[in-house]
PDB file of N, CA and C in Angstrom:
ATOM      1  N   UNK A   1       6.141  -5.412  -4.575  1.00  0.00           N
ATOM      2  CA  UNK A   1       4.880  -4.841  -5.025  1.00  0.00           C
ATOM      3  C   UNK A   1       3.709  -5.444  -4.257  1.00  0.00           C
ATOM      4  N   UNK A   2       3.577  -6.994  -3.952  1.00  0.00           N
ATOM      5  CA  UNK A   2       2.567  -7.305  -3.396  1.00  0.00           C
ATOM      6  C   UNK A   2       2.264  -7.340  -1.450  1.00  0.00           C
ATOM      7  N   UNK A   3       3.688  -6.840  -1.328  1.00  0.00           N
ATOM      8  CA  UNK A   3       3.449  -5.772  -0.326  1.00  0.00           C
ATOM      9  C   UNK A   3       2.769  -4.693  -0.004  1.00  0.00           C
ATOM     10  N   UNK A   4       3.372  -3.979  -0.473  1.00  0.00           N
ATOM     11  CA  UNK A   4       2.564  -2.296  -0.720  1.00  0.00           C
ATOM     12  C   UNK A   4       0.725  -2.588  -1.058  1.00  0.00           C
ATOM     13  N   UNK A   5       1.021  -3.500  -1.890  1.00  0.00           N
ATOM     14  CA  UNK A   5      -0.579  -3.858  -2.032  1.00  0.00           C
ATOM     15  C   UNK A   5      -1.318  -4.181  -0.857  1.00  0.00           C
ATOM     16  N   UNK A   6      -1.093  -5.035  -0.199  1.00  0.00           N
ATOM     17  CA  UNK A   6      -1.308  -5.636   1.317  1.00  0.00           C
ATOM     18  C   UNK A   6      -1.399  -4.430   2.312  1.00  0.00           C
ATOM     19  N   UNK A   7      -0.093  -3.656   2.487  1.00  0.00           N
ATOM     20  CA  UNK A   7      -0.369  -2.365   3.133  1.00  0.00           C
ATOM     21  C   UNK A   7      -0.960  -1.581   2.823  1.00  0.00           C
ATOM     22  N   UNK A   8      -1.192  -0.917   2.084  1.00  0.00           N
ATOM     23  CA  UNK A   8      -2.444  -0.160   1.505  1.00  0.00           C
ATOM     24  C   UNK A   8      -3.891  -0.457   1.426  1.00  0.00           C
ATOM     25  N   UNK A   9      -4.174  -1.739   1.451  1.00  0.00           N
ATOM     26  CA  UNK A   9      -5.130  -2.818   1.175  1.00  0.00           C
ATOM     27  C   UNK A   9      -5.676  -2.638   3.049  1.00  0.00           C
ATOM     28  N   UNK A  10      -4.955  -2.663   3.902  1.00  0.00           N
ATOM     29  CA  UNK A  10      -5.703  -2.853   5.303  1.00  0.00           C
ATOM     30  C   UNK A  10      -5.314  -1.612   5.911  1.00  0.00           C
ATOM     31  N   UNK A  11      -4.892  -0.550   5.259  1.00  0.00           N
ATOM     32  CA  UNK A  11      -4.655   0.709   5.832  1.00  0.00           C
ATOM     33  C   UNK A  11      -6.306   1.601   5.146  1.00  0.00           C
ATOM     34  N   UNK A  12      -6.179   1.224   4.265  1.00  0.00           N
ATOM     35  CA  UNK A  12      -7.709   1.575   3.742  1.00  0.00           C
ATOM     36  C   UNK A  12      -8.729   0.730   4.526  1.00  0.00           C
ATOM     37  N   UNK A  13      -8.826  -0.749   4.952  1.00  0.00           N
ATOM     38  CA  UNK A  13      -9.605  -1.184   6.083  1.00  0.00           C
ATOM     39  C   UNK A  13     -10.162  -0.549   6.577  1.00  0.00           C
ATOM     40  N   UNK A  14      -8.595  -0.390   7.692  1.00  0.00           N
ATOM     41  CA  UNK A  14      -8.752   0.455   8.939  1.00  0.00           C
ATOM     42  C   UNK A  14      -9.310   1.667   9.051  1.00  0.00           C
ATOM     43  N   UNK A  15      -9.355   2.728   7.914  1.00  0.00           N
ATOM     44  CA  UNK A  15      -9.552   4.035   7.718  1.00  0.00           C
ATOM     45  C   UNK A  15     -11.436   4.001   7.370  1.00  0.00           C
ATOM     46  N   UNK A  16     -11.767   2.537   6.797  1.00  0.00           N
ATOM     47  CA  UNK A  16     -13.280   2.912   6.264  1.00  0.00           C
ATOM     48  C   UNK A  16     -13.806   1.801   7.019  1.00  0.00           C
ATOM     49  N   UNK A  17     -12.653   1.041   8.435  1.00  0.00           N
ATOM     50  CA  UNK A  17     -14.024   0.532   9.219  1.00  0.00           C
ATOM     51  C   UNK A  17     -14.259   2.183  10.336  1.00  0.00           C
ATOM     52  N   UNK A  18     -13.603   2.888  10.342  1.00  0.00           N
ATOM     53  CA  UNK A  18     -13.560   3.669  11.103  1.00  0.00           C
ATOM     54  C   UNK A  18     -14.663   4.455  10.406  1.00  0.00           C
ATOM     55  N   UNK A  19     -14.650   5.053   9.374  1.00  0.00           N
ATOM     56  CA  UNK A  19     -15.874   6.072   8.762  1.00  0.00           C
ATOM     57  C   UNK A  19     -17.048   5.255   8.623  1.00  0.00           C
ATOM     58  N   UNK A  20     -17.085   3.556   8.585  1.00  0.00           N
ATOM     59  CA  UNK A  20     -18.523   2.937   8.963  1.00  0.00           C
ATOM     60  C   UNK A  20     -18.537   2.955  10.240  1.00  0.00           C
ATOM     61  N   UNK A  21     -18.088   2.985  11.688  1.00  0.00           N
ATOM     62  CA  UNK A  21     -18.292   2.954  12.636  1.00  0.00           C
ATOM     63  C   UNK A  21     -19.113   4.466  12.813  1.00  0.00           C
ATOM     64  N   UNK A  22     -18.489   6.131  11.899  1.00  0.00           N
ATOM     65  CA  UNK A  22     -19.513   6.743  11.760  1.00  0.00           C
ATOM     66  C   UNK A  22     -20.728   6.569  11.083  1.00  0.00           C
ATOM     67  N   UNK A  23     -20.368   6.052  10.536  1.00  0.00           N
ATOM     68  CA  UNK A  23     -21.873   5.710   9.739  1.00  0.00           C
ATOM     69  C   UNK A  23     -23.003   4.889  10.776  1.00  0.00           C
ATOM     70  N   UNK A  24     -22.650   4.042  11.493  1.00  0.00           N
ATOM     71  CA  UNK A  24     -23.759   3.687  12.117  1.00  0.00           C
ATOM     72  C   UNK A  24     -24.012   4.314  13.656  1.00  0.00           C
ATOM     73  N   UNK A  25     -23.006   5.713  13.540  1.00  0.00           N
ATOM     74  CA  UNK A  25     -23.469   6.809  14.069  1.00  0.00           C
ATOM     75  C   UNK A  25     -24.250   7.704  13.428  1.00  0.00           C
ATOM     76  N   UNK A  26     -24.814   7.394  12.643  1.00  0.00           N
ATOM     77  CA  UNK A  26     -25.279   8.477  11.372  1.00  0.00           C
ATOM     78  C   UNK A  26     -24.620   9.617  11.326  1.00  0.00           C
ATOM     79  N   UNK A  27     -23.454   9.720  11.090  1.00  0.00           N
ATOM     80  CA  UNK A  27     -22.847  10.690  10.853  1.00  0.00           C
ATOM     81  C   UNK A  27     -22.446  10.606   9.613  1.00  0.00           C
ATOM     82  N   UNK A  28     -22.525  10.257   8.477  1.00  0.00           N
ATOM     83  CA  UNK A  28     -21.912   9.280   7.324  1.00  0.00           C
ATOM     84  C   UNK A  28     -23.213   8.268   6.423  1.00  0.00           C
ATOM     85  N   UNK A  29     -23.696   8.391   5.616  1.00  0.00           N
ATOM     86  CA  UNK A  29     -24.712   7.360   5.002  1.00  0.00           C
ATOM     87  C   UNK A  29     -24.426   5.973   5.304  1.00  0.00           C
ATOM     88  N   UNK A  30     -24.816   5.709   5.597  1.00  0.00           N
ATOM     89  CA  UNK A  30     -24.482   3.206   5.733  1.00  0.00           C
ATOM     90  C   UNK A  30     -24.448   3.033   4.246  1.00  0.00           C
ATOM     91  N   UNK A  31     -25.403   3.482   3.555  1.00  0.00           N
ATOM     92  CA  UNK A  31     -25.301   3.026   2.202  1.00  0.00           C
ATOM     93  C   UNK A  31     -23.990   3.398   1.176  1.00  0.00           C
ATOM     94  N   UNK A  32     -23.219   4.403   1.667  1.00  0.00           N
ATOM     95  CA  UNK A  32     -22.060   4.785   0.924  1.00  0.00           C
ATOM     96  C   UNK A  32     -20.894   3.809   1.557  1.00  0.00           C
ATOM     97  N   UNK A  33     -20.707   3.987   2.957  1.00  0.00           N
ATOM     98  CA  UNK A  33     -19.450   3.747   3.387  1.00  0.00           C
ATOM     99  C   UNK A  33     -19.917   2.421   3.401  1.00  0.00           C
ATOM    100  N   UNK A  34     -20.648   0.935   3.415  1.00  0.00           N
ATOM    101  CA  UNK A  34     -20.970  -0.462   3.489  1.00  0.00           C
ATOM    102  C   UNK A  34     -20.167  -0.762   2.313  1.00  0.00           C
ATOM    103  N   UNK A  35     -20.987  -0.522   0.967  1.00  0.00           N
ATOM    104  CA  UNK A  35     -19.915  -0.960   0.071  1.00  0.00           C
ATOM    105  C   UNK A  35     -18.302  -0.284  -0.434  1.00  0.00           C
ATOM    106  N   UNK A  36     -17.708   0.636   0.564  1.00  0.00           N
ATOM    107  CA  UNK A  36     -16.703   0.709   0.364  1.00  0.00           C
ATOM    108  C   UNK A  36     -15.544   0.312   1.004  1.00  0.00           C
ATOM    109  N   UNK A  37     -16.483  -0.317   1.702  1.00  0.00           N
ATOM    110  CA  UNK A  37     -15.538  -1.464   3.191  1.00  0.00           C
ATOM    111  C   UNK A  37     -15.590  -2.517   2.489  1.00  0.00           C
ATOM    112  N   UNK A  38     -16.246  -3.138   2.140  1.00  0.00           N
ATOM    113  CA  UNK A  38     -16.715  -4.814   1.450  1.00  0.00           C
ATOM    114  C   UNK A  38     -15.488  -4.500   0.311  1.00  0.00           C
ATOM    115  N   UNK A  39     -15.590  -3.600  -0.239  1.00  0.00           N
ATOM    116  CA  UNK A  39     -14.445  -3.529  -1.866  1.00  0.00           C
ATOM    117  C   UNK A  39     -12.921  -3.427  -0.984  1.00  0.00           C
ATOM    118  N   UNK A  40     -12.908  -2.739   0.035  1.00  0.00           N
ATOM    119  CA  UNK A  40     -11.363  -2.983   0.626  1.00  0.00           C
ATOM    120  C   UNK A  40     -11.320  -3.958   1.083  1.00  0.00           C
ATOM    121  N   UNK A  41     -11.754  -4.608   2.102  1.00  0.00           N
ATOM    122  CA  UNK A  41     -11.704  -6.348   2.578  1.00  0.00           C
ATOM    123  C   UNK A  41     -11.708  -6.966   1.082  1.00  0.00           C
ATOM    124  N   UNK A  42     -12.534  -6.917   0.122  1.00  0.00           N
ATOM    125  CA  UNK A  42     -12.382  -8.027  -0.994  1.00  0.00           C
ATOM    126  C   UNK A  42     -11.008  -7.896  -1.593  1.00  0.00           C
ATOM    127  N   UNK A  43     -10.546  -6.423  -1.764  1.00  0.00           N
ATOM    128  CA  UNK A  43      -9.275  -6.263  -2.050  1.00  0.00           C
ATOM    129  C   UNK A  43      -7.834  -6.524  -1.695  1.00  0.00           C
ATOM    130  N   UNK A  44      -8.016  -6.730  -0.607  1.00  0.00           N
ATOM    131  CA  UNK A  44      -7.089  -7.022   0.557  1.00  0.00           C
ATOM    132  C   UNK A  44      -7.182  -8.999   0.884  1.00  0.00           C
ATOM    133  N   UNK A  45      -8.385  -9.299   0.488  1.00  0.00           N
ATOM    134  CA  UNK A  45      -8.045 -11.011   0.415  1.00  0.00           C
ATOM    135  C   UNK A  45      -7.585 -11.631  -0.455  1.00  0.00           C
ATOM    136  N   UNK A  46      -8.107 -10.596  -2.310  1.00  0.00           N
ATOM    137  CA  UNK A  46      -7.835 -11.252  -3.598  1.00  0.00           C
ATOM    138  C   UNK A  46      -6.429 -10.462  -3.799  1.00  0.00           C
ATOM    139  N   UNK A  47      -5.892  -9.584  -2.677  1.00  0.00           N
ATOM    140  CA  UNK A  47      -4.295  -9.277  -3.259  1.00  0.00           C
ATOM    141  C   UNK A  47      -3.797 -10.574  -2.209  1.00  0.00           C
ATOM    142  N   UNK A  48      -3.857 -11.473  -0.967  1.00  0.00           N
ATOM    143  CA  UNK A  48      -3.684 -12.187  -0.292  1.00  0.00           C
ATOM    144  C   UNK A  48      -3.494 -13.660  -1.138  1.00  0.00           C
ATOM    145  N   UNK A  49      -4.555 -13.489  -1.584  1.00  0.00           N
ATOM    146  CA  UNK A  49      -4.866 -14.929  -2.008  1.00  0.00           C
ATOM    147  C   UNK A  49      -4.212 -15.151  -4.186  1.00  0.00           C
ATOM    148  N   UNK A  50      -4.169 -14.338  -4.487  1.00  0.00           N
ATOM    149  CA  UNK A  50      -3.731 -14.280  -5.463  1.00  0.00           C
ATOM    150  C   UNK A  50      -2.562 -15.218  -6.383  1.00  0.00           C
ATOM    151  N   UNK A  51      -2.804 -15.919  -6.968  1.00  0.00           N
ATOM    152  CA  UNK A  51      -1.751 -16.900  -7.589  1.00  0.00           C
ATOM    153  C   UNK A  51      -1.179 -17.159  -9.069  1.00  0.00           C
ATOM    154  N   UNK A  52      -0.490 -16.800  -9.645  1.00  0.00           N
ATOM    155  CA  UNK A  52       0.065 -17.320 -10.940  1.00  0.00           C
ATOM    156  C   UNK A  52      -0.917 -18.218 -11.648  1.00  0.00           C
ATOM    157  N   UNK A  53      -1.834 -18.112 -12.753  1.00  0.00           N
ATOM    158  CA  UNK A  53      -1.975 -19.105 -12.699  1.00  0.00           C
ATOM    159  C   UNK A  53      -2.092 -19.355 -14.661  1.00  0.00           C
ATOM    160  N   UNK A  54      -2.116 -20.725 -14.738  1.00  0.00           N
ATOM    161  CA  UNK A  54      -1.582 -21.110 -16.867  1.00  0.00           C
ATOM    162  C   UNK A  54      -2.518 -20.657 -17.312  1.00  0.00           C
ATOM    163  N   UNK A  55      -1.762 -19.632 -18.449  1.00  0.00           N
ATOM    164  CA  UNK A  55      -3.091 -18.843 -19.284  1.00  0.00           C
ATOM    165  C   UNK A  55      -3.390 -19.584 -21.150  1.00  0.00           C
ATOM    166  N   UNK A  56      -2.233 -20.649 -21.095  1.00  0.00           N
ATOM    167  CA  UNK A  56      -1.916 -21.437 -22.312  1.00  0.00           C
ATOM    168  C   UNK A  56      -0.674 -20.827 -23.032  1.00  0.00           C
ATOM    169  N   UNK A  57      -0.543 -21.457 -23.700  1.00  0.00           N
ATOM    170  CA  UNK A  57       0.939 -21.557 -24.300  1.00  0.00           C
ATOM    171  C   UNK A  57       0.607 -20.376 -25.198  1.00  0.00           C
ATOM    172  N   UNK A  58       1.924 -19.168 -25.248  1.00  0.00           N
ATOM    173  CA  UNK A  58       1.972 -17.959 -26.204  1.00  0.00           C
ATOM    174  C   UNK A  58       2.333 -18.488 -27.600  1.00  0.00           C
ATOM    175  N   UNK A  59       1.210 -17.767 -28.515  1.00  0.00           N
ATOM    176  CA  UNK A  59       1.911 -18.360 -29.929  1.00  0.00           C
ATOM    177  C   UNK A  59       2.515 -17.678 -30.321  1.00  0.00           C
TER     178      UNK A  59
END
């Protein structure tokens, strides 16, 4: 699973550094496609970086 996450995660990257590269062709708003690059990179580090971690003992 945290595969597929990872692949999907920089396949979306790749796909919306490409529609910001239109964008600062103005072909595309900057203001739409900026934060939808920042949410795939953030997505793609916090599926990277992601860890188990103690939530306290189940009662």
């Amino acid at each position: 699973m945290k595969k597929w996450k990872i692949i999907i995660g920089i396949t979306a990257v790749l796909v919306l550094c490409l529609f910001h590269l239109f964008a600062l062709m103005r072909m595309y708003p900057l203001y739409i496609t900026s934060p939808l690059l920042f949410i795939a990179i953030y997505y793609v580090i916090a599926s990277l970086f992601h860890r188990k971690t103690f939530r306290g003992f189940m009662k």
